[in-house]
Protein backbone atom coordinates (compact mmCIF):
# COMPACT_ATOMS: atom_id res chain seq x y z
CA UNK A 1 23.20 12.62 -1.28
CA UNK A 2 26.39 14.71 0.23
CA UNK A 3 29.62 12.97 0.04
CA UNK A 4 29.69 12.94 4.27
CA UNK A 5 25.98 11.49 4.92
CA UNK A 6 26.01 7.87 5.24
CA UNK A 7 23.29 5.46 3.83
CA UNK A 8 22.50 2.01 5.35
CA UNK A 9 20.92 -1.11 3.84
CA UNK A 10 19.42 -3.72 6.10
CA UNK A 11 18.38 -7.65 4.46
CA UNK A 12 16.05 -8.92 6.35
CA UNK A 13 15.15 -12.08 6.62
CA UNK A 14 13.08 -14.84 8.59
CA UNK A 15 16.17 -15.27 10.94
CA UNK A 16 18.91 -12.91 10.68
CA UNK A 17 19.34 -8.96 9.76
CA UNK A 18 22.37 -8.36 7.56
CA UNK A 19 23.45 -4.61 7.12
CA UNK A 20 25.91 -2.46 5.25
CA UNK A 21 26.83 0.80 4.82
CA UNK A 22 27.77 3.50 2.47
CA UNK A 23 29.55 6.42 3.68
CA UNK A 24 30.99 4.20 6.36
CA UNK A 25 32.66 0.69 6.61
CA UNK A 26 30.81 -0.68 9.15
CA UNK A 27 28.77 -3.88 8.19
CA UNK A 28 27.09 -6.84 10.24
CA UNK A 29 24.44 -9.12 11.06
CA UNK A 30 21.91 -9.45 14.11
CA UNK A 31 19.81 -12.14 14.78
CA UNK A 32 15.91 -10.93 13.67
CA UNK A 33 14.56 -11.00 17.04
CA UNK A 34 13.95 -8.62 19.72
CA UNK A 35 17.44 -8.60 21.08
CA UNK A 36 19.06 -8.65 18.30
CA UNK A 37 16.30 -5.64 16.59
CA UNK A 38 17.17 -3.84 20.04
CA UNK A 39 21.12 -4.28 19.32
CA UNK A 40 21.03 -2.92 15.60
CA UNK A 41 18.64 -0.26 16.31
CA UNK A 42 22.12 1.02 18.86
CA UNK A 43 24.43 0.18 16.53
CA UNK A 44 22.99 2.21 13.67
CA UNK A 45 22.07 4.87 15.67
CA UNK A 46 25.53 5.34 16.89
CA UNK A 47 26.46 5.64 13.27
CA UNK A 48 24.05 8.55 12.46
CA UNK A 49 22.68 7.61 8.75
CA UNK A 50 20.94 9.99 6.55
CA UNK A 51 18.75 7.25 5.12
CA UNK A 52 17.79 3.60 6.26
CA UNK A 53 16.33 1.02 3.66
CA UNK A 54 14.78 -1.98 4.40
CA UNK A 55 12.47 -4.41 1.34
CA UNK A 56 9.05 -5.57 1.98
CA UNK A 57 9.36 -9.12 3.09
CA UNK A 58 6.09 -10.12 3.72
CA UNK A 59 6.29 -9.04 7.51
CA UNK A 60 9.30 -9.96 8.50
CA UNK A 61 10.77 -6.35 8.38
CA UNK A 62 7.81 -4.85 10.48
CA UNK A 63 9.43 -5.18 13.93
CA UNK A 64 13.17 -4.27 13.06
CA UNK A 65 11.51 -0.64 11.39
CA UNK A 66 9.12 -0.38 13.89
CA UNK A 67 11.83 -0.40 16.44
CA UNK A 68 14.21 1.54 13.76
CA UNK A 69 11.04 4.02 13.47
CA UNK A 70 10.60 4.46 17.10
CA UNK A 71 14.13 5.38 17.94
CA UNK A 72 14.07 8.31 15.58
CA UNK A 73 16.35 6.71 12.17
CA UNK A 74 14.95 7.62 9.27
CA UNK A 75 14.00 4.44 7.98
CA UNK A 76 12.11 4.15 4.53
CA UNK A 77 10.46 0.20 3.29
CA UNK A 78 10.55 -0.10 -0.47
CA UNK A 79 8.64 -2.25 -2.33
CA UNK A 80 10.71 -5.49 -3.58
CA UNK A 81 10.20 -4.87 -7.27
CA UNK A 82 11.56 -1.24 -7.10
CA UNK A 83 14.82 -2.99 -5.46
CA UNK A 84 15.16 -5.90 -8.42
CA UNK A 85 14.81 -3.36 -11.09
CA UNK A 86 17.66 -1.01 -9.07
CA UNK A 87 19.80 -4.06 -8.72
CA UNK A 88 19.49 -4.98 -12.56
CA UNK A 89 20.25 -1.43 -13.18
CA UNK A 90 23.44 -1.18 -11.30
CA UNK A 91 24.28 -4.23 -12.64
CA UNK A 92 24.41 -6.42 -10.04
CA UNK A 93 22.77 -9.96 -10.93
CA UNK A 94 24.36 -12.23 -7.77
CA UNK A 95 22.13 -12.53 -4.63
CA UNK A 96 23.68 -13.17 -0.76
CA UNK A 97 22.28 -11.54 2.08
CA UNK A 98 25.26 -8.98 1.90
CA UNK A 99 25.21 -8.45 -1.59
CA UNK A 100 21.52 -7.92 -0.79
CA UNK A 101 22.27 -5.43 1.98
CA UNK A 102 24.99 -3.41 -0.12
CA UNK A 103 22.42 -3.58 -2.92
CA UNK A 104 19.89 -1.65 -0.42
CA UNK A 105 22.49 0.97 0.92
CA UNK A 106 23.00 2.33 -2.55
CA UNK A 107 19.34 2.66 -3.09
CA UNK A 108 19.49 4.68 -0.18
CA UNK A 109 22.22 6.44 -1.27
CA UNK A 110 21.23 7.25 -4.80
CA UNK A 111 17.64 7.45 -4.78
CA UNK A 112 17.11 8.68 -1.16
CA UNK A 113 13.37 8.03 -0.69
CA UNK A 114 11.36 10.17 1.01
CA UNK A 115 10.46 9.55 4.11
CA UNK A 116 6.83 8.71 5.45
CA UNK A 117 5.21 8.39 8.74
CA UNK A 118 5.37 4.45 9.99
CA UNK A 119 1.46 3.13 10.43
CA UNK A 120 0.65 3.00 14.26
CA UNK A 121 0.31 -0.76 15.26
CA UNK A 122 -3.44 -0.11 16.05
CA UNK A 123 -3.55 0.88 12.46
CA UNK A 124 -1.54 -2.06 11.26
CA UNK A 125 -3.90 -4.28 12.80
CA UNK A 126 -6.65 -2.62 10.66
CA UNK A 127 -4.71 -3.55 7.52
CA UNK A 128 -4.42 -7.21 8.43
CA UNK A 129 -7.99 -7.43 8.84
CA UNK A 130 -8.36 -5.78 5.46
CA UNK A 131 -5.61 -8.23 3.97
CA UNK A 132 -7.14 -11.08 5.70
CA UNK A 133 -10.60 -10.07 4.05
CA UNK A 134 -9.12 -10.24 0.88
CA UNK A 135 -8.22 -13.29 1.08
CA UNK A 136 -11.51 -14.94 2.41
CA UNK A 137 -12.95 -13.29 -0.63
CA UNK A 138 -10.56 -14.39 -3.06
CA UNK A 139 -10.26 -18.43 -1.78
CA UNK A 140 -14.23 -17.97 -2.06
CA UNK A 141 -14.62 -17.13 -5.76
CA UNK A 142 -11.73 -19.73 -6.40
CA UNK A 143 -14.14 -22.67 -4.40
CA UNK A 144 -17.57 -20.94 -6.84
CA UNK A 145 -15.15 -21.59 -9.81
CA UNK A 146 -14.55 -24.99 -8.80
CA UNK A 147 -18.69 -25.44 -8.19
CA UNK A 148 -18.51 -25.64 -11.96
CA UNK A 149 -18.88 -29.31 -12.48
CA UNK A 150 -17.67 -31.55 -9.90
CA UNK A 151 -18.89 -34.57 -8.26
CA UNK A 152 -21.22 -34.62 -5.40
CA UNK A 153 -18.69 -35.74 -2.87
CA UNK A 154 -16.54 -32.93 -3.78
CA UNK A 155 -19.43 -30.28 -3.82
CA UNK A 156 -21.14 -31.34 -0.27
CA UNK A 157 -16.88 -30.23 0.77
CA UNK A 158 -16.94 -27.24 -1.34
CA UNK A 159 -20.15 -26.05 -0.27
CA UNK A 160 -19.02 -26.57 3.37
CA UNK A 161 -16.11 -24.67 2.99
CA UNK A 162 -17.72 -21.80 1.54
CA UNK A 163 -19.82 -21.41 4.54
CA UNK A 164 -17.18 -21.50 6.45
CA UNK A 165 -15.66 -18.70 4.49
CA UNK A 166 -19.00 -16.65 4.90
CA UNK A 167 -18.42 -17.05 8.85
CA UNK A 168 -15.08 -15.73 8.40
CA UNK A 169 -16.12 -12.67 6.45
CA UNK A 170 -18.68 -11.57 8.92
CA UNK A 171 -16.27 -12.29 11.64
CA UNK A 172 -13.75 -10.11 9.83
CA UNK A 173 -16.05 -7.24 9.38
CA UNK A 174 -17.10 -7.55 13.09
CA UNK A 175 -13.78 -7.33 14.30
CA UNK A 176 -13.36 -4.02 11.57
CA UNK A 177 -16.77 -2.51 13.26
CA UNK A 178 -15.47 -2.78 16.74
CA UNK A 179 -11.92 -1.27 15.65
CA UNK A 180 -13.69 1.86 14.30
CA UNK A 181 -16.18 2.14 17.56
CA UNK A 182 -13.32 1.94 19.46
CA UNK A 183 -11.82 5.65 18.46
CA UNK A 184 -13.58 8.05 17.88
CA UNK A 185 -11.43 10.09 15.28
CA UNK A 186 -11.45 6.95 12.99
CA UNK A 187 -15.65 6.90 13.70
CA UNK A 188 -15.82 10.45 12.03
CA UNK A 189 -13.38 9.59 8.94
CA UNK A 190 -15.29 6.53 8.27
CA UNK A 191 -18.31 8.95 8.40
CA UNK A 192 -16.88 11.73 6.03
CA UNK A 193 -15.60 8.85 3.96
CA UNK A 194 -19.17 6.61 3.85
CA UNK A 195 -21.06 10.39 3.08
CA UNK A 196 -19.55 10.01 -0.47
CA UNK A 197 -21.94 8.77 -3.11
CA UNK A 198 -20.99 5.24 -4.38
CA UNK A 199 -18.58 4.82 -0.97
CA UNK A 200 -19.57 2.16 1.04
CA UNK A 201 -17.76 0.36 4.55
CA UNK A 202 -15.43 -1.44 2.61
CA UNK A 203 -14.08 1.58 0.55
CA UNK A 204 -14.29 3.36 3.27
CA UNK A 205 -12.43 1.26 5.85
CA UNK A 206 -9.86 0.17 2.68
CA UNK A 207 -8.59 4.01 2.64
CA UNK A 208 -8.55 4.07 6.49
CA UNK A 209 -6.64 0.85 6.76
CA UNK A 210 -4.05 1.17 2.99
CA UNK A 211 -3.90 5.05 2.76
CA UNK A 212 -3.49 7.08 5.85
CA UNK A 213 -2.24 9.34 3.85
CA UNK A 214 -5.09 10.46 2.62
CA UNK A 215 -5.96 14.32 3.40
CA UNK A 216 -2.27 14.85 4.36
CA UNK A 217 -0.95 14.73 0.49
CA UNK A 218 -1.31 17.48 -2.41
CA UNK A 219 -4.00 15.84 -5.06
CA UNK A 220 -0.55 15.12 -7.37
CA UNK A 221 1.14 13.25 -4.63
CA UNK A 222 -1.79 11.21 -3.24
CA UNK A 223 -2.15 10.00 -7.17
CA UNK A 224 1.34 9.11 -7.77
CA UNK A 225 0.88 7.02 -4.26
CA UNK A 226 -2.25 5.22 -4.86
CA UNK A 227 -0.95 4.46 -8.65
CA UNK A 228 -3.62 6.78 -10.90
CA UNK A 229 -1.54 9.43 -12.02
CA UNK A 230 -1.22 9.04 -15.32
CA UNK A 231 2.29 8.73 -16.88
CA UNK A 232 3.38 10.00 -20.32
CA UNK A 233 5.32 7.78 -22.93
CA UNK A 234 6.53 10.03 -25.23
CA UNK A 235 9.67 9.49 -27.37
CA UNK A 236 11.17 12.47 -29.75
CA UNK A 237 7.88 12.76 -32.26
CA UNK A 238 5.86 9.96 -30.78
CA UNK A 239 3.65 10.74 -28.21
CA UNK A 240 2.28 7.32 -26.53
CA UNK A 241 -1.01 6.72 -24.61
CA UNK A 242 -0.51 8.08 -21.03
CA UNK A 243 -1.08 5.11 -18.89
CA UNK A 244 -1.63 4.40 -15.02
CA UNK A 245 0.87 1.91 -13.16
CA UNK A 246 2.36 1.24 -9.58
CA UNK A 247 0.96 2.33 -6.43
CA UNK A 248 -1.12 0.70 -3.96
CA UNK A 249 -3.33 -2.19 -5.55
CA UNK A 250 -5.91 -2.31 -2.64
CA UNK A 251 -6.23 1.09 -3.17
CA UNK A 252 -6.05 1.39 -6.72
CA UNK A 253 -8.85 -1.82 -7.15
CA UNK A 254 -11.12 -0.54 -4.45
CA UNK A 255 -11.89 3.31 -5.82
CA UNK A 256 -11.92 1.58 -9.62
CA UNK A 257 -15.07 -0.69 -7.92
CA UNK A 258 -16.45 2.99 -6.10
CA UNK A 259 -16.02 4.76 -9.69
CA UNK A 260 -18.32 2.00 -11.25
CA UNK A 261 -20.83 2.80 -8.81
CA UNK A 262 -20.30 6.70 -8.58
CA UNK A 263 -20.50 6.48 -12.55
CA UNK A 264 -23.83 5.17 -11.63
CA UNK A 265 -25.27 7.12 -8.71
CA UNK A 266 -23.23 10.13 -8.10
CA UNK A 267 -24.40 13.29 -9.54
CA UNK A 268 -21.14 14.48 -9.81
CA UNK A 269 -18.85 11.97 -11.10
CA UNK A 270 -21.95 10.32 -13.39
CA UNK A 271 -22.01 13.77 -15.18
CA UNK A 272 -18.25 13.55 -15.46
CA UNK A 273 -18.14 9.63 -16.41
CA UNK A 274 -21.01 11.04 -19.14
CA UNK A 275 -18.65 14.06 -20.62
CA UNK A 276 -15.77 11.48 -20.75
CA UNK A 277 -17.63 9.01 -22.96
CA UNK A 278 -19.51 11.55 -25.06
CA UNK A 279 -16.03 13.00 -25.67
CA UNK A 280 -15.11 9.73 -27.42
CA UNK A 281 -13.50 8.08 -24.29
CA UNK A 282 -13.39 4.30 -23.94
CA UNK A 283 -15.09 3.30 -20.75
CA UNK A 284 -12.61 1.22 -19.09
CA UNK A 285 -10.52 5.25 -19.56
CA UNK A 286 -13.41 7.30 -18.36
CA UNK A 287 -13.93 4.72 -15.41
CA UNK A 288 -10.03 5.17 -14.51
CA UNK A 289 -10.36 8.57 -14.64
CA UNK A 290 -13.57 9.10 -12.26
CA UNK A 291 -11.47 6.80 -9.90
CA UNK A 292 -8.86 9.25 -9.92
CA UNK A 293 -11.24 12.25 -9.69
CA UNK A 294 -13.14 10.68 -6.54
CA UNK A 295 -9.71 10.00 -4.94
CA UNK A 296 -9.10 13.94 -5.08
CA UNK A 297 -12.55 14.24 -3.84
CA UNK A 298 -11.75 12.26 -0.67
CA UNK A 299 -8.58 13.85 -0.01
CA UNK A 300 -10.05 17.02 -0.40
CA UNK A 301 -12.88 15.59 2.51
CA UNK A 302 -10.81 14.68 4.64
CA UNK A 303 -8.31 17.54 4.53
CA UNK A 304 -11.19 19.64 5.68
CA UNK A 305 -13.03 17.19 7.26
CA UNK A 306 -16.26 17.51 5.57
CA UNK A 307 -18.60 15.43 4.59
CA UNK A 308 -20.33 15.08 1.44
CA UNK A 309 -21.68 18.43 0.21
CA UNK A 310 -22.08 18.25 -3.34
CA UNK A 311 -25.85 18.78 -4.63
């Protein structure tokens, strides 16, 4: 980054929003709520920064880079992780809010993310009903685990609960159908999606809600972003086995559980799933890689937007 651009750093929190600056000396607080969101969103637009950051915080960021978004600052959320292993690289093992926030403005300033298009809050809504399905479905294999061997008091309650979960899914996926009826752009990309061999709704409506990206990306970028780009780890004369990491796990989980079945049913990633282990491939490999390969597939689709066409 130039010597004259200036990079911000925003904490957020549950109840305030603590921000500092590189490139300038302004810092400060706001209170995280819609007048105080309304006040930093002038204040740092006054300043003119090259690069916002903000960390995941488990939803508590949403509004301030909504707002941030919406008044045309180039705002970027970062993972937490990435952050932690930037702050142990810098050095810097304290934690305060400002720390925190001064932490976050030389991210910005060294490692100047790229910017992405924000989600629109129709589409967030999606996602939480995605999330939220997730969820139901995990809590429901924990209560089957726990069917195991416990006493009949505790299984009448267990089995009661997981009914209850049931209801819950099929309420979910109601509430998913009626979001894609309601436009009909998102009725034909859950069409070109669903005309893929071995995609079903929920891969389908996963990509819709966890990649939007998909179709607007080069093949190399919309792997890096979904985590199946392979990475090398090579050292002088060693060459190590090139491995897959990062990325979007929703993503990444739900096209591993579409290769298994396109392995299975789709001419052409079965044939390719078939080279791979006649090549000497282990499975769990070739499955990874037919993953990867359908993901280009769907990005190709929906670039064009055409449906399935492969004999």
């Amino acid at each position: 980054m130039e010597a004259d651009c200036i990079a911000i750093g925003i904490d957020v929190s549950k109840h305030r929003l603590d921000f500092a600056t590189l490139g300038s000396q302004q810092r400060g607080s706001e209170p995280n709520t819609l007048l105080g969101i309304a006040a930093l969103a002038k204040t740092l637009a006054a300043i003119g920064p090259h690069r916002i950051v903000l960390e995941a915080t488990g939803g508590y960021e949403r509004a301030v880079a909504r707002t941030l978004f919406d008044a045309g600052l180039p705002v970027c959320v970062i993972n937490a992780r990435q952050i932690r292993h930037f702050a142990k690289a810098i050095g810097v093992t304290a934690k305060t809010d400002s720390i925190d926030a001064e932490v976050l403005a030389r991210y910005a300033a060294m490692v100047c993310p790229p910017l992405r298009p924000m989600k629109a809050e129709n589409e967030e809504e999606m996602a939480d009903l995605m999330a939220r399905r997730r969820q139901l479905l995990t809590m429901t294999v924990m209560e089957k685990n726990r069917l195991q061997a416990p006493s009949r008091t505790q299984a009448i309650r267990i089995a009661a609960h997981l009914r209850w979960l049931e209801r819950e899914v099929a309420r979910v996926d109601r509430d998913l159908d009626r979001w894609i009826a309601a436009d009909p752009e998102r009725v034909e990309t859950d069409a070109i999606l669903q005309s893929t061999p071995g995609v079903g709704a929920v891969v389908a409506r996963t990509l819709i809600a966890d990649l939007p990206e998909l179709g607007k990306l080069g093949k190399r970028q919309i792997s890096a972003l979904v985590g199946l780009a392979p990475f090398n780890r090579d050292s002088g004369a060693m060459r190590g086995k090139r491995k897959i990491r990062g990325g979007r796990a929703s993503v990444r989980g739900i096209l591993y559980m579409a290769a298994l079945t396109g392995a299975r049913f789709n001419p052409v990633l079965a044939a390719f799933y078939k080279r791979l282990c006649d090549a000497g491939k282990p499975k769990k490999l070739a499955l990874a890689a037919v993953a990867h390969k359908l993901l280009i597939i769907l990005n190709a689709m929906m670039r064009n937007r055409s449906h399935w066409a492969h004999e």
